[in-house]
PDB file of N, CA and C in Angstrom:
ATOM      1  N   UNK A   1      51.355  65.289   4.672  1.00  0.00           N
ATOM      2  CA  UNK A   1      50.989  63.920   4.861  1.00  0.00           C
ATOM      3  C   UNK A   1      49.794  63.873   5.811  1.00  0.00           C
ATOM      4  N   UNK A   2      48.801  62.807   5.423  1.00  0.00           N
ATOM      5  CA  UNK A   2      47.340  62.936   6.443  1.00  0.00           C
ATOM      6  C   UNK A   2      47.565  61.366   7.006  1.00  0.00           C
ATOM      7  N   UNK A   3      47.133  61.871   8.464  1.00  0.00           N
ATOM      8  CA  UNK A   3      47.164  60.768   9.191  1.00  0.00           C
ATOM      9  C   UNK A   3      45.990  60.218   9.620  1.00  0.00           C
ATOM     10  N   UNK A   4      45.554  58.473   9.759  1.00  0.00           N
ATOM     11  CA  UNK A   4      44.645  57.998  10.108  1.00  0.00           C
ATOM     12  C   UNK A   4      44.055  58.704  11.578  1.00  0.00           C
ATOM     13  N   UNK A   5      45.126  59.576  12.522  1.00  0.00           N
ATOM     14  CA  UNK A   5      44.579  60.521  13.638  1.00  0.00           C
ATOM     15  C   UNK A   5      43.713  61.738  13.012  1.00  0.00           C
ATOM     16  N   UNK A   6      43.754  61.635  11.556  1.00  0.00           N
ATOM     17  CA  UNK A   6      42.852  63.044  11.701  1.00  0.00           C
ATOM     18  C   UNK A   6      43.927  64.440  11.456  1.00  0.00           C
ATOM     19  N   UNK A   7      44.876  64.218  11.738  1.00  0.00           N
ATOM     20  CA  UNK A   7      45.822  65.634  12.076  1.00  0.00           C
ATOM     21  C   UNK A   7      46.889  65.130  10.653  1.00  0.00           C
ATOM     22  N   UNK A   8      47.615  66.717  10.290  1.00  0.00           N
ATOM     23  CA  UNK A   8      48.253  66.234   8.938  1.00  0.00           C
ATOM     24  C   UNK A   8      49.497  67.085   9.300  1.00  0.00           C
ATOM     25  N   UNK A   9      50.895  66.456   8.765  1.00  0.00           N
ATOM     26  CA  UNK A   9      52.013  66.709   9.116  1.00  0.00           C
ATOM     27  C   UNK A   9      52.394  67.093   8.152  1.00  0.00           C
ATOM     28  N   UNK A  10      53.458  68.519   7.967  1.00  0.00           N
ATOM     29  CA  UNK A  10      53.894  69.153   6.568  1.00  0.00           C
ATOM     30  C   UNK A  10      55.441  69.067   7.234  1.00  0.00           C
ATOM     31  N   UNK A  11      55.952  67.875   6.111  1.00  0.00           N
ATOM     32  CA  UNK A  11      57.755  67.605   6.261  1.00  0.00           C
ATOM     33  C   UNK A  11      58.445  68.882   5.555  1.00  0.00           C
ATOM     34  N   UNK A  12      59.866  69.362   6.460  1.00  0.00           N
ATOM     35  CA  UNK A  12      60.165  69.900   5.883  1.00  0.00           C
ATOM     36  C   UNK A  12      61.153  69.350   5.046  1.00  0.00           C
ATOM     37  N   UNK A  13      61.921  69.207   4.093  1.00  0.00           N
ATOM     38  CA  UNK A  13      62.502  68.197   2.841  1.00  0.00           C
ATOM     39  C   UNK A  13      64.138  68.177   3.198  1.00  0.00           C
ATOM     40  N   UNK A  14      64.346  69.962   4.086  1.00  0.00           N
ATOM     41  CA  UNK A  14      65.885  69.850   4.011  1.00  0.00           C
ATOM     42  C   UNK A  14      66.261  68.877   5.595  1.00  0.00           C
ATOM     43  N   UNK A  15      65.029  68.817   6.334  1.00  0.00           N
ATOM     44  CA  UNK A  15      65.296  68.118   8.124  1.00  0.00           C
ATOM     45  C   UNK A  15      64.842  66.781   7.959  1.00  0.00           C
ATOM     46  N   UNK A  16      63.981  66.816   6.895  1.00  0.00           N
ATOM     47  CA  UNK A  16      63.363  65.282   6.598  1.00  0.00           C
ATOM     48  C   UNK A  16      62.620  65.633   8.453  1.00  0.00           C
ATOM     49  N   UNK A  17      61.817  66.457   8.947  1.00  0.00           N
ATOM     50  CA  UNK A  17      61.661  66.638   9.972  1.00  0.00           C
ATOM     51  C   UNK A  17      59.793  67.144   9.956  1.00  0.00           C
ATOM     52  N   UNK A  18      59.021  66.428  10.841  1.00  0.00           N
ATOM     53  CA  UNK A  18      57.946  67.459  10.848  1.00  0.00           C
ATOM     54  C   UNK A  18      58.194  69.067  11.251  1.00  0.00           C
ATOM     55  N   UNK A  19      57.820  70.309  10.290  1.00  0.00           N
ATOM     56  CA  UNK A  19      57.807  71.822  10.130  1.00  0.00           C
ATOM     57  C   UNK A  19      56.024  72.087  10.999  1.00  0.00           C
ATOM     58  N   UNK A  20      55.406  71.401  10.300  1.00  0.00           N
ATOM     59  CA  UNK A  20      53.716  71.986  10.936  1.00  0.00           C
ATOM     60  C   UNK A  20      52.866  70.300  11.133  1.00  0.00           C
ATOM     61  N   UNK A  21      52.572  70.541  12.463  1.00  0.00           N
ATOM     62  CA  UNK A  21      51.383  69.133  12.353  1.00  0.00           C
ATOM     63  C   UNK A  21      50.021  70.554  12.671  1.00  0.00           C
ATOM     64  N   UNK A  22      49.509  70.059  11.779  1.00  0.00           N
ATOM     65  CA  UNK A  22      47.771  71.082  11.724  1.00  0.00           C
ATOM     66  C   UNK A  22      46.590  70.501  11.963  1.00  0.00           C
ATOM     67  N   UNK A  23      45.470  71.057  12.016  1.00  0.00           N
ATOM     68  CA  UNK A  23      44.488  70.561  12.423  1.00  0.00           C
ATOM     69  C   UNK A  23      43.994  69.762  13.051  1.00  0.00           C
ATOM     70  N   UNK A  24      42.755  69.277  12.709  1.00  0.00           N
ATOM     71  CA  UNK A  24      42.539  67.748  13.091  1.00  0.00           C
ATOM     72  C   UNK A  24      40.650  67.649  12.315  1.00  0.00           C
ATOM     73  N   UNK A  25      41.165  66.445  11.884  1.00  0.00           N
ATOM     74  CA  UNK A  25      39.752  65.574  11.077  1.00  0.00           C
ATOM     75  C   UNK A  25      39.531  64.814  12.079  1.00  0.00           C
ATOM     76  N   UNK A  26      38.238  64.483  12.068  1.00  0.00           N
ATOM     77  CA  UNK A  26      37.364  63.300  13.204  1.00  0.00           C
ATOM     78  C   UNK A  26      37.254  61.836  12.368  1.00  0.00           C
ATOM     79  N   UNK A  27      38.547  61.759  12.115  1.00  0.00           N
ATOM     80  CA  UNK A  27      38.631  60.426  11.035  1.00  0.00           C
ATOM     81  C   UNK A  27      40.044  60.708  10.145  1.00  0.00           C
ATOM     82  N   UNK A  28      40.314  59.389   9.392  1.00  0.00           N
ATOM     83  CA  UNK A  28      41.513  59.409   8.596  1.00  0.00           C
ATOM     84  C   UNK A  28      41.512  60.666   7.590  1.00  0.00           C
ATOM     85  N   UNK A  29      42.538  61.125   7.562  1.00  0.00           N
ATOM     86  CA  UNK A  29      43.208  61.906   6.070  1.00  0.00           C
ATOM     87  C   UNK A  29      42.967  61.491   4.770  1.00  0.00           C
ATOM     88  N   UNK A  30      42.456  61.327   4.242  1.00  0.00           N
ATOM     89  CA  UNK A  30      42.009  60.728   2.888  1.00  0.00           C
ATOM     90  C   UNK A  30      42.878  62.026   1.389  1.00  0.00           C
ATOM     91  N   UNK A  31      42.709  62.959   1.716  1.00  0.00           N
ATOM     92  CA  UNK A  31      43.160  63.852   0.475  1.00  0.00           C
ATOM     93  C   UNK A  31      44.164  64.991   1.070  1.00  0.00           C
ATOM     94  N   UNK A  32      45.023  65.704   0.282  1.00  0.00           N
ATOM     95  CA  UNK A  32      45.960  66.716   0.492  1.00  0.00           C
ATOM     96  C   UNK A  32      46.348  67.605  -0.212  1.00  0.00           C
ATOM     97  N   UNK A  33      46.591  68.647  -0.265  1.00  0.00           N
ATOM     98  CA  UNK A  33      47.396  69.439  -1.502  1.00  0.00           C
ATOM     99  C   UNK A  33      47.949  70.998  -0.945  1.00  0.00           C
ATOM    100  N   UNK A  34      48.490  71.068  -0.954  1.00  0.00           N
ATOM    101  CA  UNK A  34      49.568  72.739  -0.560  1.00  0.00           C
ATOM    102  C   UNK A  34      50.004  73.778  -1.560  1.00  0.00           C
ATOM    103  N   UNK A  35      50.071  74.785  -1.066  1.00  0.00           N
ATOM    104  CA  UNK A  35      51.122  75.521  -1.823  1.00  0.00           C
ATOM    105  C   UNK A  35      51.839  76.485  -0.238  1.00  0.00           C
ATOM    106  N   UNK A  36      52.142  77.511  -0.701  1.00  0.00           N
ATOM    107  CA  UNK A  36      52.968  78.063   0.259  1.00  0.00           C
ATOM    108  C   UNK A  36      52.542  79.078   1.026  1.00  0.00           C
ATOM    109  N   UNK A  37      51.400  78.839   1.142  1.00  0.00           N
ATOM    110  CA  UNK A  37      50.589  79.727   2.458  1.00  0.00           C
ATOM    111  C   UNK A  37      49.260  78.993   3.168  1.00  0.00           C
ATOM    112  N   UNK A  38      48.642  77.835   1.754  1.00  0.00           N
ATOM    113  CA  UNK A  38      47.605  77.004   2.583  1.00  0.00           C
ATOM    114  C   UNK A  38      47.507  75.330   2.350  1.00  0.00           C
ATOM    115  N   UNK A  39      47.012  74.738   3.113  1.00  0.00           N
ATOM    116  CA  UNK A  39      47.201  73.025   2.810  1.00  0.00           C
ATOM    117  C   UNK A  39      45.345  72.869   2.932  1.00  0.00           C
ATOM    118  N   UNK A  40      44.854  72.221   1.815  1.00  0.00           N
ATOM    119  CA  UNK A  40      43.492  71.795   1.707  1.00  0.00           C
ATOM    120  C   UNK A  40      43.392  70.554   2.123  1.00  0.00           C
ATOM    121  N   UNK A  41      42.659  70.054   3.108  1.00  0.00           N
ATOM    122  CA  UNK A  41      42.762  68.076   3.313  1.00  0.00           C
ATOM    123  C   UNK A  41      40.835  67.716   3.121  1.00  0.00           C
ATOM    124  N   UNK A  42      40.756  66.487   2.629  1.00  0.00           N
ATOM    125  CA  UNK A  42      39.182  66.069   2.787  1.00  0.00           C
ATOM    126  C   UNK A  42      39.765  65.062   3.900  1.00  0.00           C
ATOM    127  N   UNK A  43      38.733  64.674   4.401  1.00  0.00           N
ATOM    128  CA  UNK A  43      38.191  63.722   5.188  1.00  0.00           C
ATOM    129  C   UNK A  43      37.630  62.551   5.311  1.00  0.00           C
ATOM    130  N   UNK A  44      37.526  61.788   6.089  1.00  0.00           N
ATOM    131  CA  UNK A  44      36.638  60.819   6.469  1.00  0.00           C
ATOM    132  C   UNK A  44      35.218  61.386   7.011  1.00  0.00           C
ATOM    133  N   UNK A  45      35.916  62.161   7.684  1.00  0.00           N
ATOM    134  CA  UNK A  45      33.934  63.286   8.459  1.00  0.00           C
ATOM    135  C   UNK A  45      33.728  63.101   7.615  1.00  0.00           C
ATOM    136  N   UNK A  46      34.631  63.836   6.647  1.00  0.00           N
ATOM    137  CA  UNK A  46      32.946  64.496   5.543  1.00  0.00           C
ATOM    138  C   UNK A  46      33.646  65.862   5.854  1.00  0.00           C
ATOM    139  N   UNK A  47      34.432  66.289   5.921  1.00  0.00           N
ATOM    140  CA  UNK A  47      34.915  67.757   5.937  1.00  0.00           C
ATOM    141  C   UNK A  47      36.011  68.138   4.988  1.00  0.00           C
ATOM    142  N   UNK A  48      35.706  68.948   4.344  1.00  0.00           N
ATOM    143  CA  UNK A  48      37.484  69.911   3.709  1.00  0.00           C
ATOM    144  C   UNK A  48      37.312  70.644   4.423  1.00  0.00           C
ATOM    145  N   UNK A  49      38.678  70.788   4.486  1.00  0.00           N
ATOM    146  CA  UNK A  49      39.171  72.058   5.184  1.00  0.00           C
ATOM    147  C   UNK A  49      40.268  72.678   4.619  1.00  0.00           C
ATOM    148  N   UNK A  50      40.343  73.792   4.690  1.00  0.00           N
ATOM    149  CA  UNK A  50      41.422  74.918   4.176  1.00  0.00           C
ATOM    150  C   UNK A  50      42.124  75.557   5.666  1.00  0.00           C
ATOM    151  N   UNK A  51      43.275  75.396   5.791  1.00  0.00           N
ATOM    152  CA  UNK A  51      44.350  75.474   7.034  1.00  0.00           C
ATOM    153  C   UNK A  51      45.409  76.632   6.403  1.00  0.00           C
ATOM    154  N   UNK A  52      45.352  77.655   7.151  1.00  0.00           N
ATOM    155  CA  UNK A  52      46.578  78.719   6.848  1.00  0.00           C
ATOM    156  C   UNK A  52      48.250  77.950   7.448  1.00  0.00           C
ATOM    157  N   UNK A  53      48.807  78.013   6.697  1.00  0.00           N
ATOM    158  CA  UNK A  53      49.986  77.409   6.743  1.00  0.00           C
ATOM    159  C   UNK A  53      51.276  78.242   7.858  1.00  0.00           C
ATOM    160  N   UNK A  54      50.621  79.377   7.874  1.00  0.00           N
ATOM    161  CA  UNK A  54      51.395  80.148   8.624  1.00  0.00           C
ATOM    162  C   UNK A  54      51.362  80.212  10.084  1.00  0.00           C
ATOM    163  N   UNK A  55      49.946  79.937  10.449  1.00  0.00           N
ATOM    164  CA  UNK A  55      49.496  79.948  11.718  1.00  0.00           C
ATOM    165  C   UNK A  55      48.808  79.021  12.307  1.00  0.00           C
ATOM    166  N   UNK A  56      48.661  77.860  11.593  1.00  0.00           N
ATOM    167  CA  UNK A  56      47.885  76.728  11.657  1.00  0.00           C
ATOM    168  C   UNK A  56      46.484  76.412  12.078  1.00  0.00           C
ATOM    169  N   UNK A  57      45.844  78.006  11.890  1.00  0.00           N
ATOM    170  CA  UNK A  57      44.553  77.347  12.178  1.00  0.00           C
ATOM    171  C   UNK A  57      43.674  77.513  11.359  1.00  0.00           C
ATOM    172  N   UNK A  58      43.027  76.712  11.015  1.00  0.00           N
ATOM    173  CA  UNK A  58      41.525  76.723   9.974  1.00  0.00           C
ATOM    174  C   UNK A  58      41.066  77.982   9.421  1.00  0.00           C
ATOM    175  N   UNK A  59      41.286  78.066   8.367  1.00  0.00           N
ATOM    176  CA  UNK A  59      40.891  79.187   7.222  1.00  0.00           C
ATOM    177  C   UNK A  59      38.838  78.846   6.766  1.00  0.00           C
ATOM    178  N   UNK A  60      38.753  77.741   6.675  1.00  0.00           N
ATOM    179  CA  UNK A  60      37.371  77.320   5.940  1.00  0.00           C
ATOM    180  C   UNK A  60      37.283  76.602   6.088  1.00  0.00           C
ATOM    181  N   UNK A  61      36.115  75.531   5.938  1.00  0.00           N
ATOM    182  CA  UNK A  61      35.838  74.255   6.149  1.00  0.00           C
ATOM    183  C   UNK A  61      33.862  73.766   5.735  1.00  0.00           C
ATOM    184  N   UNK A  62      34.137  72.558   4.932  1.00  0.00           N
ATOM    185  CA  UNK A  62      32.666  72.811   5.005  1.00  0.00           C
ATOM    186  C   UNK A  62      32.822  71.231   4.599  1.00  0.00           C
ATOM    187  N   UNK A  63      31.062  70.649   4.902  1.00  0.00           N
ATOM    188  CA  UNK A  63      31.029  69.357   5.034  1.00  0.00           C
ATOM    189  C   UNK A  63      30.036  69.136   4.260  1.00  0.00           C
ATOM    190  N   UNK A  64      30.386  67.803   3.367  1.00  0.00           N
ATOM    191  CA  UNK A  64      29.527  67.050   2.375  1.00  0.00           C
ATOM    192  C   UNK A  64      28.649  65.882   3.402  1.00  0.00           C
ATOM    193  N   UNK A  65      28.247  65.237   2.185  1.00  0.00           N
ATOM    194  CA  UNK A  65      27.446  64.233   2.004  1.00  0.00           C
ATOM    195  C   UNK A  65      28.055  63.040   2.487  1.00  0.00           C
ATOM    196  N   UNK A  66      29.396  62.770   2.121  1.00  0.00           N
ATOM    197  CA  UNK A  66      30.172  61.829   2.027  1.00  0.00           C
ATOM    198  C   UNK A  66      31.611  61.867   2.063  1.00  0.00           C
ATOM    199  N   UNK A  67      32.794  61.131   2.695  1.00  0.00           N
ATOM    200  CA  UNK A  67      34.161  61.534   2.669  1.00  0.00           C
ATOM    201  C   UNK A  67      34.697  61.954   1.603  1.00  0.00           C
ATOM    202  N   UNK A  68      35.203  62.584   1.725  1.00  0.00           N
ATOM    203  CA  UNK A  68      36.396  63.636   0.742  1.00  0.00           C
ATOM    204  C   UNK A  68      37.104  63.095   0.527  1.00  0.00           C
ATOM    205  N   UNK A  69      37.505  62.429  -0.491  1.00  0.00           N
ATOM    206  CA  UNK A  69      38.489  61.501  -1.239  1.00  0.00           C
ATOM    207  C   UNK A  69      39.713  62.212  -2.299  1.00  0.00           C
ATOM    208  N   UNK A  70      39.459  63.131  -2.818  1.00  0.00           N
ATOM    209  CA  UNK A  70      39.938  64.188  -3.307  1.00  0.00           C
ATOM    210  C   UNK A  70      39.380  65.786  -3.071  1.00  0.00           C
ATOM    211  N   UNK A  71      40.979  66.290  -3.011  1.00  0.00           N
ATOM    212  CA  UNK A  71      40.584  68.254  -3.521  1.00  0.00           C
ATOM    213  C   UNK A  71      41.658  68.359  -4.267  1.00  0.00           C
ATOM    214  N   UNK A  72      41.486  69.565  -4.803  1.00  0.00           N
ATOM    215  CA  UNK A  72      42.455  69.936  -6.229  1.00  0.00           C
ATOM    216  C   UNK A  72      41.720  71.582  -5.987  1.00  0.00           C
ATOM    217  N   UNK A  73      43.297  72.575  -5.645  1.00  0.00           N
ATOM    218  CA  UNK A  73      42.818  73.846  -5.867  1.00  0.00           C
ATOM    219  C   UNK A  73      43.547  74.790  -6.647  1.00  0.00           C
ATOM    220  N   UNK A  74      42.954  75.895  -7.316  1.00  0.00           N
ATOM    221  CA  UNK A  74      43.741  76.915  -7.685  1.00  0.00           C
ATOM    222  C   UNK A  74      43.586  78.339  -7.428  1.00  0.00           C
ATOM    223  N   UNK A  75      44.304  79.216  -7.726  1.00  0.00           N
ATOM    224  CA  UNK A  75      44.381  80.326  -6.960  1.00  0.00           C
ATOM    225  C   UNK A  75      43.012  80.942  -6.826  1.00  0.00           C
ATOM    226  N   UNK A  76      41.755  80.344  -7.722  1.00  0.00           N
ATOM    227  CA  UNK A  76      40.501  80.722  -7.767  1.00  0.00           C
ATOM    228  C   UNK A  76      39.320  79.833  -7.437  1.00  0.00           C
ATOM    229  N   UNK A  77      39.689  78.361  -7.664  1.00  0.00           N
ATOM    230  CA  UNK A  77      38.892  77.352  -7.474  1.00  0.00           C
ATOM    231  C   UNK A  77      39.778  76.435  -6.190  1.00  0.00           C
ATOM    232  N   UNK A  78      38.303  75.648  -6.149  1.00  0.00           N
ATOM    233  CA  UNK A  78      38.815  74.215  -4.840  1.00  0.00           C
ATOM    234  C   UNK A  78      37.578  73.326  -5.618  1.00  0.00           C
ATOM    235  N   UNK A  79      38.085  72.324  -5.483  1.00  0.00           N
ATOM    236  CA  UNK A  79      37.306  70.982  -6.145  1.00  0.00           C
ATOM    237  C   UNK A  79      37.390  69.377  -4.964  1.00  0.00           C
ATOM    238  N   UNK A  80      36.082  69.226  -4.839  1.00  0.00           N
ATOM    239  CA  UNK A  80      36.471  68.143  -3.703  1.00  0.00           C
ATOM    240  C   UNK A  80      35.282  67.071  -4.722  1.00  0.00           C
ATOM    241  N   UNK A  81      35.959  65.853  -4.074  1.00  0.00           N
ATOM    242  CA  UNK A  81      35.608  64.394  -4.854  1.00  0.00           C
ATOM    243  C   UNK A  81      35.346  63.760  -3.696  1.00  0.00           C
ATOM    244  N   UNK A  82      34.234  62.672  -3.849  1.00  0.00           N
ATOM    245  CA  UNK A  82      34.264  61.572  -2.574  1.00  0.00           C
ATOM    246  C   UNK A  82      33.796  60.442  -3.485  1.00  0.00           C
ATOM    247  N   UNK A  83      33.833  59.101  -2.703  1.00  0.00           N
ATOM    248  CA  UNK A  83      33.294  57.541  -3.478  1.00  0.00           C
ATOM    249  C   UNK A  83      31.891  57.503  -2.931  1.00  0.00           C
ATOM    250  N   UNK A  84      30.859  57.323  -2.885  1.00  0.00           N
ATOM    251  CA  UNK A  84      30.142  56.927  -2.849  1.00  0.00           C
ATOM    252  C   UNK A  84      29.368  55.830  -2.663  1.00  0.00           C
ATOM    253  N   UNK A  85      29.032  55.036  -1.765  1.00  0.00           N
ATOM    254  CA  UNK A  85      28.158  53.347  -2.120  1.00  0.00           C
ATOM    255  C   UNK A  85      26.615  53.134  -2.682  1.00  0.00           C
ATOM    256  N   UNK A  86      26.381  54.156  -2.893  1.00  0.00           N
ATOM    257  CA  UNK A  86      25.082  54.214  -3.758  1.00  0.00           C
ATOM    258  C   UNK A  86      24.685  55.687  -4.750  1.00  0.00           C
ATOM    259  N   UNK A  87      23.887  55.764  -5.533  1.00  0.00           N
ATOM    260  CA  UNK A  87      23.423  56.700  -6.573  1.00  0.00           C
ATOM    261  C   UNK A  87      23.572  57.541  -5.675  1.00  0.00           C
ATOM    262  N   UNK A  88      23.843  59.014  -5.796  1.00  0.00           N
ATOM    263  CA  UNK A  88      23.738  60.182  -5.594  1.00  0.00           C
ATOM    264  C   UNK A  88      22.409  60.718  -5.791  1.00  0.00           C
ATOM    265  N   UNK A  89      21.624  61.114  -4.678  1.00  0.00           N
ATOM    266  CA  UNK A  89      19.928  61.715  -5.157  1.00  0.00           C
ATOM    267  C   UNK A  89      20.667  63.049  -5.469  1.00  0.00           C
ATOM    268  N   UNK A  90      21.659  63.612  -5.713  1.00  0.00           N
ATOM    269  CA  UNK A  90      21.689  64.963  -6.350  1.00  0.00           C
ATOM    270  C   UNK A  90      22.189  65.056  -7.643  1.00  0.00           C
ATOM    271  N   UNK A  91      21.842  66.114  -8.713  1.00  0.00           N
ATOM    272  CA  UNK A  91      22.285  66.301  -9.827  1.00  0.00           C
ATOM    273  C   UNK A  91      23.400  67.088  -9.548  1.00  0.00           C
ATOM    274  N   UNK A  92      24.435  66.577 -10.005  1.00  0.00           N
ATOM    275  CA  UNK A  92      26.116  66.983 -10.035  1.00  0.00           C
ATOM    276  C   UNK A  92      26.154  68.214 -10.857  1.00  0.00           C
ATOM    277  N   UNK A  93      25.128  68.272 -11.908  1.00  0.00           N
ATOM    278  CA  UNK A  93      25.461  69.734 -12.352  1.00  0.00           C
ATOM    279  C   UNK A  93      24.619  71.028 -11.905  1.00  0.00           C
ATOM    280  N   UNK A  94      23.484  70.837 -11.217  1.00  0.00           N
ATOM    281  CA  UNK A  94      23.135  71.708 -10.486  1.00  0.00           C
ATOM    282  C   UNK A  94      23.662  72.400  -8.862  1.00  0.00           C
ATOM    283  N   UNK A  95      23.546  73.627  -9.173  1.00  0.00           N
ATOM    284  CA  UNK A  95      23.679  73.871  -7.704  1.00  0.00           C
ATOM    285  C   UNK A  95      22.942  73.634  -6.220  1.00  0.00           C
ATOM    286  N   UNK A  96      23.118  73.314  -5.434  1.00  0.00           N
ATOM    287  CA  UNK A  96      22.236  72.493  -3.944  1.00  0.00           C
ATOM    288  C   UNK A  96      22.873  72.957  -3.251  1.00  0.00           C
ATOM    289  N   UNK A  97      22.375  73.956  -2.108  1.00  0.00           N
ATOM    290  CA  UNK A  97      23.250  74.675  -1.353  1.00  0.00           C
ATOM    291  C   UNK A  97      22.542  74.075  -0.212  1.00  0.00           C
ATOM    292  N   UNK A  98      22.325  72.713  -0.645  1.00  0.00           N
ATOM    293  CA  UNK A  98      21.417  71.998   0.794  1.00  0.00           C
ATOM    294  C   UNK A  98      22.319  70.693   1.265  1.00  0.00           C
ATOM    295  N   UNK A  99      23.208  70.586   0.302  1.00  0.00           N
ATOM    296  CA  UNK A  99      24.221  69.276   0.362  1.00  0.00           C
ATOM    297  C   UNK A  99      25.562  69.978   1.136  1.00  0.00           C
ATOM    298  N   UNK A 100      25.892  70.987   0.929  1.00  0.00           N
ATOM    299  CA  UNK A 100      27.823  71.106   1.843  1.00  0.00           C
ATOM    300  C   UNK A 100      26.786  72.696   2.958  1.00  0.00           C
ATOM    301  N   UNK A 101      27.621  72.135   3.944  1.00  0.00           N
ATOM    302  CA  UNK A 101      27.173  73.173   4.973  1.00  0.00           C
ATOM    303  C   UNK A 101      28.520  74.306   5.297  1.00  0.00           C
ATOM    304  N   UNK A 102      28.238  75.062   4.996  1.00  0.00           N
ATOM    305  CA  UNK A 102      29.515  76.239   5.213  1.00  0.00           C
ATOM    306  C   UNK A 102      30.054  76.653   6.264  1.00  0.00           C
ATOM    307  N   UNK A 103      31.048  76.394   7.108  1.00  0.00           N
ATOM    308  CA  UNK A 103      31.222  76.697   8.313  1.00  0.00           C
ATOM    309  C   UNK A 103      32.671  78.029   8.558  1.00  0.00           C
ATOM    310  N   UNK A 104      32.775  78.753   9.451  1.00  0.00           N
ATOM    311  CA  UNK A 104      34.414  79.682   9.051  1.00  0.00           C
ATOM    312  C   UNK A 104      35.033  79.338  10.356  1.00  0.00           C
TER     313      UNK A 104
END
């Protein structure tokens, strides 16, 4: 679960109890998704981030253009979505390694 603090809480189902509160975004939680070693969240920054589930601290992270409204990952890919309030000056199907800044 992502909280308007920025920080995201993983319930555990049998305590109905927070198990991990992780990170922290410089703005609301907007997106989420897990499996059983990492939790991906977008942002309000403007950041995804990839959080090791085991140890809670930041695996990856890198920042767009615009808030992260969605991610969707698989054991090979990560896919992040944001809304926008005007045209995009970039072509969505080219690569721009001038738009997300890579950080570890």
């Amino acid at each position: 679960m992502g909280y308007d603090d920025g920080t995201l809480g993983v319930f555990d189902l049998r305590t109905n109890r927070v198990a991990h509160k992780l990170g922290r975004h410089y703005g609301s939680v907007l997106a989420v998704q897990m499996d059983d070693i990492k939790v991906v969240s977008g942002g309000n920054d403007r950041q995804t981030r990839v959080f090791d589930l085991r140890t809670g601290t930041t695996m990856w992270s890198a920042e767009d253009v615009y808030p992260v409204s969605y991610v969707k990952f698989t054991d090979r890919l990560l896919v992040t979505g944001s809304h926008c309030a005007s045209p995009s000056p970039f072509d969505p199907f080219a690569v721009n390694t001038e738009r997300i800044k890579m950080t570890k």
